[in-house]
N, C-alpha and C. Protein backbone atom coordinates (compact mmCIF):
# COMPACT_ATOMS: atom_id res chain seq x y z
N UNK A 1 -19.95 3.41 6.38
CA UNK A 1 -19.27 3.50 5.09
C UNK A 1 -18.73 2.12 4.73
N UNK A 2 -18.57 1.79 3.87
CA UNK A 2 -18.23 0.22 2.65
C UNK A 2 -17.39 0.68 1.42
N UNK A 3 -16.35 -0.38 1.94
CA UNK A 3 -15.35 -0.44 0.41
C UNK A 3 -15.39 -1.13 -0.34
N UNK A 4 -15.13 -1.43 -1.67
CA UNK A 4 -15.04 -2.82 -2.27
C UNK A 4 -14.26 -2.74 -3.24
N UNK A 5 -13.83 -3.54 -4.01
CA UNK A 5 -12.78 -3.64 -5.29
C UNK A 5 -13.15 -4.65 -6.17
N UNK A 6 -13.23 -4.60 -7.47
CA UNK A 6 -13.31 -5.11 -8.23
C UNK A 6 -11.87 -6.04 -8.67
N UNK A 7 -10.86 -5.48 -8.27
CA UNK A 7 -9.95 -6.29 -8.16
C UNK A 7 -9.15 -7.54 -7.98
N UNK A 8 -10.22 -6.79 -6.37
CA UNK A 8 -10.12 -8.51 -5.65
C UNK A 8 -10.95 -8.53 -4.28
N UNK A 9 -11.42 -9.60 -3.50
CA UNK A 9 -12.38 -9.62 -2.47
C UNK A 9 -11.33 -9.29 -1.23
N UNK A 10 -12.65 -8.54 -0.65
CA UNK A 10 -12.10 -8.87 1.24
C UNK A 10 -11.93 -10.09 1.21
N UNK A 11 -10.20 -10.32 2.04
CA UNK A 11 -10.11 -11.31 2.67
C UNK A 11 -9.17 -12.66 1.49
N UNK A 12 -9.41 -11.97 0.09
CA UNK A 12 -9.10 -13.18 -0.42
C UNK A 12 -7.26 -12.42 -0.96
N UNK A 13 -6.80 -13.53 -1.75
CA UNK A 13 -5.52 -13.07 -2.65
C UNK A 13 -5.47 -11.88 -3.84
N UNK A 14 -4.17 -10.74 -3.56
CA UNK A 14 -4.39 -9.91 -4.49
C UNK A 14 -4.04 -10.54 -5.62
N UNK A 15 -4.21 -10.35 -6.91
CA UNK A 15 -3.34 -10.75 -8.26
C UNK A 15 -2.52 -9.91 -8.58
N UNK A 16 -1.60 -10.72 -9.00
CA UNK A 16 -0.20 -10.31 -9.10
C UNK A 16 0.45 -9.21 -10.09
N UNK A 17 -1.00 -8.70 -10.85
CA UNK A 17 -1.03 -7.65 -11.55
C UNK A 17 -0.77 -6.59 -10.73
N UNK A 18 -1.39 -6.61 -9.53
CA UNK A 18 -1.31 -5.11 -8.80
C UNK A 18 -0.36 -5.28 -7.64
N UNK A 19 0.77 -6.05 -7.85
CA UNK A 19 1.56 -6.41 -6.85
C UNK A 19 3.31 -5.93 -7.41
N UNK A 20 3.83 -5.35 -6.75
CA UNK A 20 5.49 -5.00 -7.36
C UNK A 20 6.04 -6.05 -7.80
N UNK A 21 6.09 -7.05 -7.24
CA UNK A 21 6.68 -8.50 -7.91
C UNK A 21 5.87 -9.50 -7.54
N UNK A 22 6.01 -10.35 -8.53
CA UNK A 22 5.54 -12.08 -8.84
C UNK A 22 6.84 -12.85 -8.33
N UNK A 23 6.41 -14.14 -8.18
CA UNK A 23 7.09 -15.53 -8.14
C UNK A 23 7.77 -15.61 -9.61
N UNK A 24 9.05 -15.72 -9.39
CA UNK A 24 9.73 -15.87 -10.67
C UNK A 24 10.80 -17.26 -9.78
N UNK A 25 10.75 -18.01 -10.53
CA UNK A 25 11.38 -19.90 -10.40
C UNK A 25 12.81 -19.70 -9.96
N UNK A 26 13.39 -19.20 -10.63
CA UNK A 26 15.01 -19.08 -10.88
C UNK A 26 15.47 -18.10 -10.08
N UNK A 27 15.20 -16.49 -9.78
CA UNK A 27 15.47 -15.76 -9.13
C UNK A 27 14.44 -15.27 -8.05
N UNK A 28 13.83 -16.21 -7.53
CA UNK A 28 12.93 -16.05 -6.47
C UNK A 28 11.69 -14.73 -6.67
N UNK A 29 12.25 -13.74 -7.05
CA UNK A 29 11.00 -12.84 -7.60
C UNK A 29 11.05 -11.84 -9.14
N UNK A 30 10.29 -11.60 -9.88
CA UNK A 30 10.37 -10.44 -10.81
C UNK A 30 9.44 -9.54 -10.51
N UNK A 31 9.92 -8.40 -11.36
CA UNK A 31 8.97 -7.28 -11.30
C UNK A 31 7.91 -7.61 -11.85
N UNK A 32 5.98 -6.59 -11.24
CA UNK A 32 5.43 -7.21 -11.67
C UNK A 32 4.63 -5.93 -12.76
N UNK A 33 3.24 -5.76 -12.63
CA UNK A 33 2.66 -4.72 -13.17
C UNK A 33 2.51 -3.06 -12.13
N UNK A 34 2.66 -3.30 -11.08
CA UNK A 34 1.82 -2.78 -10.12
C UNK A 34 1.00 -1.76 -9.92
N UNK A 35 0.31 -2.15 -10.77
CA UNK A 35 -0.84 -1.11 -10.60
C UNK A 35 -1.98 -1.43 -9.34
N UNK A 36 -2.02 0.39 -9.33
CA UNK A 36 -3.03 0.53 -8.20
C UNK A 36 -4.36 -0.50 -8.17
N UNK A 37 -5.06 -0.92 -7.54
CA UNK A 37 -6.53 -1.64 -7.62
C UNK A 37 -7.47 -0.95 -7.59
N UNK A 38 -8.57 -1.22 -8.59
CA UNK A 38 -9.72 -0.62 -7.94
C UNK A 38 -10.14 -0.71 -6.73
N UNK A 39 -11.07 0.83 -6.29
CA UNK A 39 -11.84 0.47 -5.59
C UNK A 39 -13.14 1.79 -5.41
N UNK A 40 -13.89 1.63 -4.59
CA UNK A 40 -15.28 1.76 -4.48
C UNK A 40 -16.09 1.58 -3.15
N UNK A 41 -16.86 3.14 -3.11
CA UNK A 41 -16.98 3.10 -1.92
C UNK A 41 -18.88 3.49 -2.00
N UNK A 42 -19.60 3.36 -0.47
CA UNK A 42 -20.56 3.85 -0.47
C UNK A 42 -21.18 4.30 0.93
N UNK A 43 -22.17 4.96 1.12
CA UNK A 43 -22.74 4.87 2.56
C UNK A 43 -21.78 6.05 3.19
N UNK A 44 -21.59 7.24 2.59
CA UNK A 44 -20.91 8.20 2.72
C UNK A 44 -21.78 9.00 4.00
N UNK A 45 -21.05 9.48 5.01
CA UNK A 45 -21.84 9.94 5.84
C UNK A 45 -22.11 11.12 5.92
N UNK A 46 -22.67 12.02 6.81
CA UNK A 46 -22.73 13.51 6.24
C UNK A 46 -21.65 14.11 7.02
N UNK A 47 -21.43 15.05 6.27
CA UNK A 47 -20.24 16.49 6.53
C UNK A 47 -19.15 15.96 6.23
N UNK A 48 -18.71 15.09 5.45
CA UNK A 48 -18.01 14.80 4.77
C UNK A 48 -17.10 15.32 4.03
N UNK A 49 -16.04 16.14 4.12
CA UNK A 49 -15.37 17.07 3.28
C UNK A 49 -14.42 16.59 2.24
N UNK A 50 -13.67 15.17 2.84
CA UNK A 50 -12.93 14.79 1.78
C UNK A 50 -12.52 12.97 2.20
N UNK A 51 -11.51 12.74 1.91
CA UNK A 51 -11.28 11.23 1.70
C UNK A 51 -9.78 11.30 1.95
N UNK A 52 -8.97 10.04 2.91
CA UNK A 52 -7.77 9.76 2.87
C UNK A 52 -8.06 8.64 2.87
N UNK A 53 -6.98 8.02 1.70
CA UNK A 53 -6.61 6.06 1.32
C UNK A 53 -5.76 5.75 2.03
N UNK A 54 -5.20 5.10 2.70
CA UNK A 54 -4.05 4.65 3.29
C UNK A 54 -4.10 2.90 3.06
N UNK A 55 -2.86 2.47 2.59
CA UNK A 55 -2.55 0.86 2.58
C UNK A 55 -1.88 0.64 2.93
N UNK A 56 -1.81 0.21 4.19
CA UNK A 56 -0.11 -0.85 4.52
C UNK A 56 -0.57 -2.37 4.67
N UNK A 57 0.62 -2.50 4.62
CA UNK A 57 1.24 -4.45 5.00
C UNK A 57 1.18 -4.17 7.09
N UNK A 58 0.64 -4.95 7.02
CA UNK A 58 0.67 -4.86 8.73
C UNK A 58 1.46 -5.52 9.59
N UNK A 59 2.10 -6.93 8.24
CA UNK A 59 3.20 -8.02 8.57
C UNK A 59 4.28 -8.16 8.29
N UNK A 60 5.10 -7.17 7.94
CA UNK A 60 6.17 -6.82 8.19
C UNK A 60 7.86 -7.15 8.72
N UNK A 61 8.28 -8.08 8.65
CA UNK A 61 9.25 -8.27 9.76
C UNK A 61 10.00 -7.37 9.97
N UNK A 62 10.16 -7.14 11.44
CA UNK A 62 10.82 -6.05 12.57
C UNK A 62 12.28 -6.07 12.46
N UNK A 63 12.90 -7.26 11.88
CA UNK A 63 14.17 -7.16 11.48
C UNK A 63 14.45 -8.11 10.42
N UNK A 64 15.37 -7.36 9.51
CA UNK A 64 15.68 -7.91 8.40
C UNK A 64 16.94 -8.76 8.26
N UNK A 65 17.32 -9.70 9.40
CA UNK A 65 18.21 -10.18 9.17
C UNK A 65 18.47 -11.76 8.27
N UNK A 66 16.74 -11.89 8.38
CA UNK A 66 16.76 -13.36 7.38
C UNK A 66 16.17 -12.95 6.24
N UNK A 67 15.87 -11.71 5.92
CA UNK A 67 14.92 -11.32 4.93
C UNK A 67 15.62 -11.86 3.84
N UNK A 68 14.86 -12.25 2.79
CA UNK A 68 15.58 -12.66 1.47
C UNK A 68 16.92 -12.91 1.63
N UNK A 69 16.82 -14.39 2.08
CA UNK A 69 18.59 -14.79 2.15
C UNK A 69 18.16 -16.53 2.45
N UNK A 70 19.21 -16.86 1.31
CA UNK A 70 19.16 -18.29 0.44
C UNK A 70 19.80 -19.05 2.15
N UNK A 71 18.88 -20.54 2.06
CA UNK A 71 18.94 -21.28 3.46
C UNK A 71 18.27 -20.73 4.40
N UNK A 72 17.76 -20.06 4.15
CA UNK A 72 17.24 -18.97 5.62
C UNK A 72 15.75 -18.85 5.42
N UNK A 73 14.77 -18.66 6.73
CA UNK A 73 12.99 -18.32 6.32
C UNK A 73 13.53 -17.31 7.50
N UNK A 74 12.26 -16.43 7.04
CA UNK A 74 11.59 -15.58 8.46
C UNK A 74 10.56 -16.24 9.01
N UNK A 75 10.78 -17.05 10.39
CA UNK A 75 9.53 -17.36 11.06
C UNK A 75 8.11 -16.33 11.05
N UNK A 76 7.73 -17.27 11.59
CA UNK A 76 5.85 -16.31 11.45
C UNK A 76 6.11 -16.07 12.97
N UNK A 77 6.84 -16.48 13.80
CA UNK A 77 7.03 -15.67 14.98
C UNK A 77 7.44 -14.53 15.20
N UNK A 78 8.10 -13.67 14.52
CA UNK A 78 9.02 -12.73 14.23
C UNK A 78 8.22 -11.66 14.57
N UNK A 79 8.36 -10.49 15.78
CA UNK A 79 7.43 -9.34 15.88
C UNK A 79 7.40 -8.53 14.50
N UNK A 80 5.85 -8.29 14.14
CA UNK A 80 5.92 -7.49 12.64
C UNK A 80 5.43 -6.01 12.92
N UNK A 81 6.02 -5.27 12.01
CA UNK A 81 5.42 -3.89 11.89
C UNK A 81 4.98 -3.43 10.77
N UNK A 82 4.54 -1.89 10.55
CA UNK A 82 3.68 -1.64 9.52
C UNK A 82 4.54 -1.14 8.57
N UNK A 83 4.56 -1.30 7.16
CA UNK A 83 4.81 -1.14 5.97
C UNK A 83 3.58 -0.20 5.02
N UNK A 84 4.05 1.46 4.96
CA UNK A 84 2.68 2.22 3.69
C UNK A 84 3.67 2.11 2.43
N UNK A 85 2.13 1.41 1.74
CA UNK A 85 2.32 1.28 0.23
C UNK A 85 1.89 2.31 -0.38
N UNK A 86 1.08 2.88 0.08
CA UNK A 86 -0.39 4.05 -0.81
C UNK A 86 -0.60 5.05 0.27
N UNK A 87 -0.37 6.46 0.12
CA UNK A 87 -1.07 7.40 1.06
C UNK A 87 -1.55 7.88 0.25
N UNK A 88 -3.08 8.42 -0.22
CA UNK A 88 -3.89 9.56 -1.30
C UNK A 88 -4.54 10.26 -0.46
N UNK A 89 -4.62 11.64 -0.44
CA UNK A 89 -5.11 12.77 0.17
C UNK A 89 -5.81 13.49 -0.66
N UNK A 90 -6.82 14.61 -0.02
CA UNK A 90 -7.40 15.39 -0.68
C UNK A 90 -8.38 14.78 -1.73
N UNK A 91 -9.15 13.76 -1.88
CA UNK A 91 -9.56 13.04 -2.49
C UNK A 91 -11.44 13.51 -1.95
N UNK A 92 -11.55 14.18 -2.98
CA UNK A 92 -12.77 14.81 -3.01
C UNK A 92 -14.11 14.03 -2.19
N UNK A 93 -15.25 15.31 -1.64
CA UNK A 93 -15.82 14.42 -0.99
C UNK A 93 -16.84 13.89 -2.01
N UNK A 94 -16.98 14.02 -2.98
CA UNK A 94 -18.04 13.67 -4.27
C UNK A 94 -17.79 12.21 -4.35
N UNK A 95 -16.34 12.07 -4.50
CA UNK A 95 -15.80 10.92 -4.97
C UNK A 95 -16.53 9.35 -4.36
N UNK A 96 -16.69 8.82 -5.46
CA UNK A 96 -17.05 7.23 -5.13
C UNK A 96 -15.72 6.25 -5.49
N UNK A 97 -15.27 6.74 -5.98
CA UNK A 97 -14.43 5.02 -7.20
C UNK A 97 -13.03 5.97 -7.59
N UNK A 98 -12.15 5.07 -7.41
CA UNK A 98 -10.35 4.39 -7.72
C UNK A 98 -10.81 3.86 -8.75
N UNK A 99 -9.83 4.61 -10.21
CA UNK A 99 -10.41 3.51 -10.97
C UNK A 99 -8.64 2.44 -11.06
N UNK A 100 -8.46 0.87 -11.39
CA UNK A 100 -7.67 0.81 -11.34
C UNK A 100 -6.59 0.67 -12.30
N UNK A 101 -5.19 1.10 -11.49
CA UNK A 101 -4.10 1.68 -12.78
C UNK A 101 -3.91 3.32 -12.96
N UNK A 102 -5.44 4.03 -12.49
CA UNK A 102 -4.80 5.29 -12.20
C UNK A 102 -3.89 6.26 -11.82
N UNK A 103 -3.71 5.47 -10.87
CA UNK A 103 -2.38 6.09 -10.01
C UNK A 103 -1.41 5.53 -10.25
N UNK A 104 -1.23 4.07 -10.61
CA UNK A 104 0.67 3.51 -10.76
C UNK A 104 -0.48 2.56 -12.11
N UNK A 105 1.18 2.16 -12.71
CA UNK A 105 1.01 1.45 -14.22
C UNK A 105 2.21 0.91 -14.42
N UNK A 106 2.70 0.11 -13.41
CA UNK A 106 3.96 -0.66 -13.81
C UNK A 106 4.88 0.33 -12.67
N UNK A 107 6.32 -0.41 -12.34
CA UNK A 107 7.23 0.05 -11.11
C UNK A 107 7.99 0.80 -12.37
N UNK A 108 8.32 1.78 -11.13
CA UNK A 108 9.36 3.40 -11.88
C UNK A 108 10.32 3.01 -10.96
N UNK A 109 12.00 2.61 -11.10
CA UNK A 109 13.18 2.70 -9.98
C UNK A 109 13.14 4.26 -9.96
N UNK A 110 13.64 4.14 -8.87
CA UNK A 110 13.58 5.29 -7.68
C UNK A 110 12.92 6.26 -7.53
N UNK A 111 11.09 5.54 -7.91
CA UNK A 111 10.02 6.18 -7.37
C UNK A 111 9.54 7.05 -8.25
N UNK A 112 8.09 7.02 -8.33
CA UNK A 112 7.53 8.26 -9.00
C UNK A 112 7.48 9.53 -8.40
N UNK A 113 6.95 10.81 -9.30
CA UNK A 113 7.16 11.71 -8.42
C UNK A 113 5.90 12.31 -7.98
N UNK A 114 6.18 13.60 -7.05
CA UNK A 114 4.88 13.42 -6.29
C UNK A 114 5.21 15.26 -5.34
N UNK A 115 4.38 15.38 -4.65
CA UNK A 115 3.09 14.89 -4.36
C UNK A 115 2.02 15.15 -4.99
N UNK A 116 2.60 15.69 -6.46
CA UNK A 116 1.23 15.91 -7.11
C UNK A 116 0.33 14.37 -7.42
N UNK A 117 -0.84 14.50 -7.47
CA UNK A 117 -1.59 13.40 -8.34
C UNK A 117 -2.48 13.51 -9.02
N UNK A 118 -3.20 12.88 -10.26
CA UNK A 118 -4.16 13.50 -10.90
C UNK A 118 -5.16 13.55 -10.27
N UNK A 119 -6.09 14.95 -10.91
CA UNK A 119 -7.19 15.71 -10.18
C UNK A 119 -7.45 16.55 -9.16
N UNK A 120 -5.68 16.90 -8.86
CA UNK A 120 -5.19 17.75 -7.50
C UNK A 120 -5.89 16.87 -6.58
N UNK A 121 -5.37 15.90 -6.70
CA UNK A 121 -5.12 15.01 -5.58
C UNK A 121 -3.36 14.78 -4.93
N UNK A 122 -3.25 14.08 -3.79
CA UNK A 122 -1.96 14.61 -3.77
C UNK A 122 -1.64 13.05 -2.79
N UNK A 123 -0.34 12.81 -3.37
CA UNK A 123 0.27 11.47 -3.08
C UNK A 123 1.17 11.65 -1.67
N UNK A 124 1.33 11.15 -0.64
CA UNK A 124 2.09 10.41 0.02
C UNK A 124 3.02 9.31 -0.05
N UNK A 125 4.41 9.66 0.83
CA UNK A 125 5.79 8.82 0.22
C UNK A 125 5.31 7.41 1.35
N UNK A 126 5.67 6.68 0.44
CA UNK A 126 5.77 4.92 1.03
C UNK A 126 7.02 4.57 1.48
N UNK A 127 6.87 3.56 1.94
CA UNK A 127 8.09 3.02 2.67
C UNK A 127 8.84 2.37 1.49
N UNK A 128 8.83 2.19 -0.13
CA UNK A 128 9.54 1.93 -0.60
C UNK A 128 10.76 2.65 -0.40
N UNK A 129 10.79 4.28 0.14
CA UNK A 129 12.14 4.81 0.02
C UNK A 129 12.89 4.69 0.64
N UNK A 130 12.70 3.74 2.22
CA UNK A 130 13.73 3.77 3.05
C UNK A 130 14.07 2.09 3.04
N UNK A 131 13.19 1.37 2.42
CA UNK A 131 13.41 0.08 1.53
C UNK A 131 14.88 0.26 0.90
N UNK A 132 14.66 0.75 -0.04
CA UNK A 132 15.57 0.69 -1.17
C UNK A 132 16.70 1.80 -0.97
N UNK A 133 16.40 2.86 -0.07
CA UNK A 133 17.63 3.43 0.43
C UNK A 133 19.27 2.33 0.46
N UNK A 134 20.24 3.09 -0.19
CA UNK A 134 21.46 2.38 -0.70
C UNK A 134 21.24 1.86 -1.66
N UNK A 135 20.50 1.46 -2.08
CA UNK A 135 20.84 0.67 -3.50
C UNK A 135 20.54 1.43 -4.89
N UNK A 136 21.83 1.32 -5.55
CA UNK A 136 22.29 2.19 -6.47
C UNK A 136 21.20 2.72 -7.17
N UNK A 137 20.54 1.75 -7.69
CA UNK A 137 19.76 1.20 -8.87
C UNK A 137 18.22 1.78 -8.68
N UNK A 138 18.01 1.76 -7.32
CA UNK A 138 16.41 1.67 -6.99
C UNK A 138 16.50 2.63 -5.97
N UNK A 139 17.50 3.64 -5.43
CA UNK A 139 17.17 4.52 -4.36
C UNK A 139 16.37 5.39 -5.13
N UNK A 140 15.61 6.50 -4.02
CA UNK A 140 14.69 7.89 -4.27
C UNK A 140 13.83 7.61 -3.51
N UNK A 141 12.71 8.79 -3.67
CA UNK A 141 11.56 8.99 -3.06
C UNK A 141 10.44 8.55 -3.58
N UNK A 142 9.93 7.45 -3.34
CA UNK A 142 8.79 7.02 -3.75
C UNK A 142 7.70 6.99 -3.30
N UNK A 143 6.84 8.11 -4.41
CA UNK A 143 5.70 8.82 -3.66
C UNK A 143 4.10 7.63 -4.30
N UNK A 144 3.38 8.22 -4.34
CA UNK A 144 1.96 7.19 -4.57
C UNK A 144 2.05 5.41 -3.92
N UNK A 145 1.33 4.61 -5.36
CA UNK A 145 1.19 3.53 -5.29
C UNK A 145 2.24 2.74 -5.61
N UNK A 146 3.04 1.25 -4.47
CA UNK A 146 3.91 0.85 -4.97
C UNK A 146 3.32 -0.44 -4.21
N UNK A 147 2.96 -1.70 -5.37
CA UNK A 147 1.97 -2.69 -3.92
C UNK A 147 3.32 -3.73 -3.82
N UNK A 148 2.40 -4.97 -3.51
CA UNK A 148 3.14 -6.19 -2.46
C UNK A 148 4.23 -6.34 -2.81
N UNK A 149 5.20 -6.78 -1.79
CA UNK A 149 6.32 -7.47 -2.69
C UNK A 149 7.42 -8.02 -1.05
N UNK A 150 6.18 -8.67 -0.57
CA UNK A 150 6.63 -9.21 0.66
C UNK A 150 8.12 -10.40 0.34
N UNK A 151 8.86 -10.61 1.69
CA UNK A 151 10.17 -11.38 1.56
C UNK A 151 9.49 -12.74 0.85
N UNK A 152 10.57 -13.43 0.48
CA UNK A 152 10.04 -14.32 -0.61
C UNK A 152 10.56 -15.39 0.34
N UNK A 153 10.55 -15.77 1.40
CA UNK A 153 11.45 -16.42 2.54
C UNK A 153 10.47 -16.35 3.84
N UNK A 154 9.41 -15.53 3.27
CA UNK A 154 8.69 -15.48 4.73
C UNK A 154 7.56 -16.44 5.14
N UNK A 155 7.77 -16.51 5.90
CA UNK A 155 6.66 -18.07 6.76
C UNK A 155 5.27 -17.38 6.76
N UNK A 156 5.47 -16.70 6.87
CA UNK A 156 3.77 -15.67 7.47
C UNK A 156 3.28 -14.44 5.96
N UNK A 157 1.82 -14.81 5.82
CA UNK A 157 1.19 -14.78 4.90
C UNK A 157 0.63 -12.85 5.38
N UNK A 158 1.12 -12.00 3.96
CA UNK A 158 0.96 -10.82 4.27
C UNK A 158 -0.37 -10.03 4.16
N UNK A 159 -0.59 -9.38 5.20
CA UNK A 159 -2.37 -8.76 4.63
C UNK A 159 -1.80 -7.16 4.32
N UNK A 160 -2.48 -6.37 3.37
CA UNK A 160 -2.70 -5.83 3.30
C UNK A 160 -4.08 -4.74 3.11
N UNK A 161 -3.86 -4.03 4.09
CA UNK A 161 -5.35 -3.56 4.61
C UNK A 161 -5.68 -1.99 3.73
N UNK A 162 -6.32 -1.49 3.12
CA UNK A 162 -6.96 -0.38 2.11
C UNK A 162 -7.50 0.51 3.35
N UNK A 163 -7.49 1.30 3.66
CA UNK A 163 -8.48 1.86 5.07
C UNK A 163 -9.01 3.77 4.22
N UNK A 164 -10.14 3.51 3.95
CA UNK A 164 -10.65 5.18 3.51
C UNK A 164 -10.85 5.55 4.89
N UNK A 165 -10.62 6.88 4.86
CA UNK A 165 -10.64 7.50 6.09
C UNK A 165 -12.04 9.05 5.78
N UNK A 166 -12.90 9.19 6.12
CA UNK A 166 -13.81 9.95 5.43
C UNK A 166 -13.78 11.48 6.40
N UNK A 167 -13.46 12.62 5.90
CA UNK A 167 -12.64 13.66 7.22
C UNK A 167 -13.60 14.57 6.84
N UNK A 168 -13.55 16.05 8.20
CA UNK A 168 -14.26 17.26 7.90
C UNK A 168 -13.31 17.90 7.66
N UNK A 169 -12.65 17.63 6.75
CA UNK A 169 -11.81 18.78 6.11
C UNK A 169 -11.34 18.40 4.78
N UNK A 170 -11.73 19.43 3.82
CA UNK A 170 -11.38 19.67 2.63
C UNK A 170 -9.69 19.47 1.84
N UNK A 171 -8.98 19.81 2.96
CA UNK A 171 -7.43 19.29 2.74
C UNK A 171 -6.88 19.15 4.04
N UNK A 172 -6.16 17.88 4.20
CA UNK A 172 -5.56 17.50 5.31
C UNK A 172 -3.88 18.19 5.57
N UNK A 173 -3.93 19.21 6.38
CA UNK A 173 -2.31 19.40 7.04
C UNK A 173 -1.56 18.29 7.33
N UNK A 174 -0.37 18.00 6.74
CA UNK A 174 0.64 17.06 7.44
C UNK A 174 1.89 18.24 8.01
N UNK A 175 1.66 17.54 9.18
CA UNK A 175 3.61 18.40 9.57
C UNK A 175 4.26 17.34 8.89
N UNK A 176 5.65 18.09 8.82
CA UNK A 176 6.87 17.15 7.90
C UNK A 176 6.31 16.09 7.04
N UNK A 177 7.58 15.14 6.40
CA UNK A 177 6.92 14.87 4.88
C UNK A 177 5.56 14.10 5.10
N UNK A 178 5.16 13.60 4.12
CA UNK A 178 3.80 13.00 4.21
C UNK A 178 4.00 11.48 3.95
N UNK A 179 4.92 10.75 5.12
CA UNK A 179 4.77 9.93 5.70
C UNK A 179 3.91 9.12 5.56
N UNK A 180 3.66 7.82 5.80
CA UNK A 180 2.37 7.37 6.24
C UNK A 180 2.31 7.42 7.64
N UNK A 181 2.95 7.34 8.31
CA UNK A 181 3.18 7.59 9.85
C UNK A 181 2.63 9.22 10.27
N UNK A 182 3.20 10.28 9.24
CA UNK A 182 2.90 11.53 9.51
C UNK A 182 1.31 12.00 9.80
N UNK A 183 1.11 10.88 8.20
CA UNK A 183 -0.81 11.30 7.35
C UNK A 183 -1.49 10.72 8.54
N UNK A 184 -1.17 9.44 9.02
CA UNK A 184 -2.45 8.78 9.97
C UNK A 184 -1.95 9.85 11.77
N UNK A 185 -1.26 10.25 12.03
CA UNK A 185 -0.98 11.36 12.84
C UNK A 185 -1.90 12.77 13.07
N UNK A 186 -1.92 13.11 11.22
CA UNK A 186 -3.20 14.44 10.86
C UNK A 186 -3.94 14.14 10.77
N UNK A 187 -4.63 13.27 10.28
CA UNK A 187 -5.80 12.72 10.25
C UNK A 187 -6.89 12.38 11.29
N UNK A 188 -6.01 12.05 12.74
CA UNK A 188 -6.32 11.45 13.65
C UNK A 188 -7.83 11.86 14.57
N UNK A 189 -7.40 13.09 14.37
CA UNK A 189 -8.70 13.78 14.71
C UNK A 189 -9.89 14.88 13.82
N UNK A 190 -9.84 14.26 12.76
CA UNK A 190 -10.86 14.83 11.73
C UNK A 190 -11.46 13.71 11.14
N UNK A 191 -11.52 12.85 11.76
CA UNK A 191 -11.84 10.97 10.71
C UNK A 191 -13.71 10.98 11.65
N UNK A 192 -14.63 11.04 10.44
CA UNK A 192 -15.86 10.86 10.41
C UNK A 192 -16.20 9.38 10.41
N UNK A 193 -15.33 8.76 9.79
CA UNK A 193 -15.81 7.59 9.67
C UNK A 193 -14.73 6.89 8.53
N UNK A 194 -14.85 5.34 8.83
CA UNK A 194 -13.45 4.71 7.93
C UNK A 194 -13.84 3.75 8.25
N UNK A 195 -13.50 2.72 6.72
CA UNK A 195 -13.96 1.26 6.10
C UNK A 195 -12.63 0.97 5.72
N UNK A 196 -12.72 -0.50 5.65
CA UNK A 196 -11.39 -1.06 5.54
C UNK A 196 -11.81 -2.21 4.84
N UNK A 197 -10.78 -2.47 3.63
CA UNK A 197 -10.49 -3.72 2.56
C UNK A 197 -9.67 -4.37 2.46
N UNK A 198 -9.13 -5.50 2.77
CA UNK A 198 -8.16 -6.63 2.94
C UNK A 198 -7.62 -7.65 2.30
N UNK A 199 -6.52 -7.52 1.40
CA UNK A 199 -6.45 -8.49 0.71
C UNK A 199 -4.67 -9.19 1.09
N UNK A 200 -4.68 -10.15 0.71
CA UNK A 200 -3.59 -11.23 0.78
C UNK A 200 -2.52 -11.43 -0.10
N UNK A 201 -1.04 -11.53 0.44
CA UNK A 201 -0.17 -11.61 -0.74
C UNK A 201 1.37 -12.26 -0.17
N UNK A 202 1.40 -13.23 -0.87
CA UNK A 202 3.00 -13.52 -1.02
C UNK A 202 3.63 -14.10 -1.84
N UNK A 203 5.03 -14.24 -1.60
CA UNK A 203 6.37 -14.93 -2.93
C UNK A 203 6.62 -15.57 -2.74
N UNK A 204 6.32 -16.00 -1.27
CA UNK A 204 6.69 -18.16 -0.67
C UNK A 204 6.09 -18.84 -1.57
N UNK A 205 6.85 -19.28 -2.76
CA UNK A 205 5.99 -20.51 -3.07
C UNK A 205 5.03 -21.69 -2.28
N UNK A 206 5.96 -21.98 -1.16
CA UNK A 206 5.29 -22.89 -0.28
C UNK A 206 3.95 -22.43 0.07
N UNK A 207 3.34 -21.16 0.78
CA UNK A 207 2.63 -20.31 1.01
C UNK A 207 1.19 -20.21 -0.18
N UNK A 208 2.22 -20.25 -1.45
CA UNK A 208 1.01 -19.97 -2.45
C UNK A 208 0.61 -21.35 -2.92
N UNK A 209 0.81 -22.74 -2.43
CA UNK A 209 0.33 -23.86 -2.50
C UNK A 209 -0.50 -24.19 -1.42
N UNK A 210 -0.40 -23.62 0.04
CA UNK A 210 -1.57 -24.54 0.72
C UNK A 210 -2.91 -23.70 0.19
């Protein structure tokens, strides 16, 4: 199986259209468009019943104590963990193509809602909600697509990886909420086959010059 996006290439930089925030001069970041990216798949294998998307950031820093804070970087030494932007389930096995913007069209504070999605498809909560947990303005549950918006302070250049997961089953069980931690848990043993798409993103200015 093969993914691809019209968006943007394996391997190269996302644009900042499909990213939660841009480089903004004065206040280190603004909000951006963030819409979902296309994408596109082929080489579907047989018995195929349905499709799970999953996207995380894989670079992460493990603690946030330099995160966005003036005088301060996060080394690229820093142990990283995983960050889900996107869980989509139930995603028919017919299906070829994400078109993009479908699923998100600009950031909603404190999350869109969910788990419905169009076409009885059905969204998974991202780690924006335990992100933004406490803050007045931007807490909730934020279910679907919410992309990059790595520390703007960080030394180390973020990938984010697209992974279709191609299952024999028509709808995937999650115990408790639908996690990204939960979904790649159910999934674990119904996965026929899974392709993966990679793209690049950060707010270090420094970063977006070499």
């Amino acid at each position: 199986m093969k993914i691809s996006s019209q968006s943007f290439n394996d391997g190269a930089a996302i644009p900042g259209e499909f990213a939660f925030a841009v480089i903004e001069p004065l206040t280190h970041v603004a909000l951006s468009g963030n819409r979902n990216p296309h994408l596109a798949w082929t080489e579907v294998p047989e018995g195929t019943k349905s499709f799970v998307l999953i996207c995380h950031d894989s670079d992460v820093p493990s603690q946030a104590d330099d995160v966005n804070k003036e005088d301060r970087e996060v080394p690229a030494s820093l142990p990283r963990v995983d960050f889900f932007h996107w869980t989509l389930m139930d995603i028919p096995a017919e299906a070829r193509e994400i078109v993009a913007g479908g699923h998100s069209n600009g950031v909603t504070p404190r999350g869109k809602t969910g788990p419905e999605a169009p076409n009885n498809l059905r969204h998974g909560i991202n780690d924006y909600t335990s992100w933004f947990a406490g803050d007045p303005n931007m807490q909730g549950t934020y279910f679907g697509y919410d992309g990059p918006a790595p520390p703007w302070n960080d030394t180390l250049l973020h990938h984010y990886v697209f992974t279709l997961y191609a299952l024999d089953v028509p709808h995937l069980e999650v115990h408790g909420d639908p996690t990204g931690a939960n979904v790649r848990a159910a999934l674990a043993s119904h996965v026929i086959a899974r392709a993966t798409l990679t793209g690049t993103y950060s707010l270090n200015p420094r970063l977006q010059e070499i």
